[in-house]
Protein backbone atom coordinates (compact mmCIF):
# COMPACT_ATOMS: atom_id res chain seq x y z
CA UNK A 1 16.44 47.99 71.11
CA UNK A 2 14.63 50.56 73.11
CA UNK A 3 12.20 52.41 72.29
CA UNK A 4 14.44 55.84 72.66
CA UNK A 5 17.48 54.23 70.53
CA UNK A 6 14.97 53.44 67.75
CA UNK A 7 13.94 56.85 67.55
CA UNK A 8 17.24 58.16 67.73
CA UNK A 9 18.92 55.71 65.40
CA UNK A 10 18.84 56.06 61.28
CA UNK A 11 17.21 53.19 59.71
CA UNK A 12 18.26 52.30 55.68
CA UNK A 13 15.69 53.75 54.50
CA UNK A 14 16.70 56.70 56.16
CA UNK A 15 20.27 56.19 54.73
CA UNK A 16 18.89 55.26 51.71
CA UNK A 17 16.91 58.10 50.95
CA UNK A 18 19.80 60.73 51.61
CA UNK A 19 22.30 58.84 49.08
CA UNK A 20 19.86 59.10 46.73
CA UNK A 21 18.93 62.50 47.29
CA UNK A 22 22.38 63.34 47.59
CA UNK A 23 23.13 61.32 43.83
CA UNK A 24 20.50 63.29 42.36
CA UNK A 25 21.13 66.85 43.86
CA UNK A 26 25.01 66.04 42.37
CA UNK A 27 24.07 64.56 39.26
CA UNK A 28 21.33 66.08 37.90
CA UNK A 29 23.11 69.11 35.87
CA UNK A 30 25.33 66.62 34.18
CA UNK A 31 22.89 64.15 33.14
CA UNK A 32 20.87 67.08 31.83
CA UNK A 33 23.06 68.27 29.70
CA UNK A 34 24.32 65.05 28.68
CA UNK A 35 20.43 64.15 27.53
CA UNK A 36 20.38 67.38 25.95
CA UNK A 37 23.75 66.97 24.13
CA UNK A 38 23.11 63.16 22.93
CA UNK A 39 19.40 64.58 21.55
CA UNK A 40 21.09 67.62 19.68
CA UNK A 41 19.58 68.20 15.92
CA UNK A 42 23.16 67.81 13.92
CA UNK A 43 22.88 64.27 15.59
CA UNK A 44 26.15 63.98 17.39
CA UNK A 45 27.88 65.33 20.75
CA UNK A 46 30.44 64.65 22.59
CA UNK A 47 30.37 64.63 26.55
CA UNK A 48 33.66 64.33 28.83
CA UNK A 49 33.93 64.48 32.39
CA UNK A 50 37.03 66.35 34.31
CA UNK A 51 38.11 66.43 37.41
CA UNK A 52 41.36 68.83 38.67
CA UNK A 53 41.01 69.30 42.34
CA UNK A 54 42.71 66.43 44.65
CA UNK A 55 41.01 63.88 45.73
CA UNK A 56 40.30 65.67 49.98
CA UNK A 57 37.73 68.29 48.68
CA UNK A 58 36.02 65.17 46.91
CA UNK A 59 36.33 63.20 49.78
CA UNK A 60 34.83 66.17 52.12
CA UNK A 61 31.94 66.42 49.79
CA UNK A 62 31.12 62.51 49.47
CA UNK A 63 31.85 61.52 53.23
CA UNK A 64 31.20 64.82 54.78
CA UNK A 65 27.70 65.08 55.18
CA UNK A 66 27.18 61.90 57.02
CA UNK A 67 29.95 62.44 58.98
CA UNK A 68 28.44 65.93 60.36
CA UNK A 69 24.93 64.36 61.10
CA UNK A 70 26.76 61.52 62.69
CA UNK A 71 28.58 63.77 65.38
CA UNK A 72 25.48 66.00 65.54
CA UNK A 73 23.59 62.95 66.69
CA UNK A 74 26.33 61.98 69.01
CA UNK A 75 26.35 65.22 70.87
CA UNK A 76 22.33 65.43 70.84
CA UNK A 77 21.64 61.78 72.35
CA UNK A 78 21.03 61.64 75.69
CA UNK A 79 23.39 59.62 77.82
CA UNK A 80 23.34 57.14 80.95
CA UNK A 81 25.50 56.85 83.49
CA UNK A 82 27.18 53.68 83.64
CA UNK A 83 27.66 53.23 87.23
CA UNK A 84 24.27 53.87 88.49
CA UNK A 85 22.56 51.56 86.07
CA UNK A 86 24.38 48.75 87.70
């Protein structure tokens, strides 16, 4: 791998990092309150999670992100012409 496409290219930790960040920028306010609810002073809580929109706005939200830096980084990298390199 050239030097270029290494400095072009994601590595995992890269990857890594932003579906972490991206876990804890979505599940923070939820585990929050659920540490808050499971630590009330009457002793009990309950917590539920729901869900009504379909499953596409999810699916934007989850896959969209990497999807958008991937084309980003497609339309950024420079390219070579195939028939003059040979």
């Amino acid at each position: 791998m050239s030097l270029a496409a290494a400095a072009t290219s994601p590595d995992r930790t890269e990857r890594d990092a932003y579906w972490i960040a991206l876990l804890a920028v979505v599940a923070w306010r939820p585990l929050v309150e659920y540490w808050r609810i499971s630590r009330s002073p009457t002793g009990h809580g309950s917590v539920g999670f729901g869900y009504s929109g379909g499953t596409l706005p999810l699916a934007l939200w989850i896959a969209g992100p990497p999807l958008v830096l991937f084309v980003l980084w497609l339309a950024t990298r420079t390219r070579v012409d195939a028939r003059t390199n040979g």
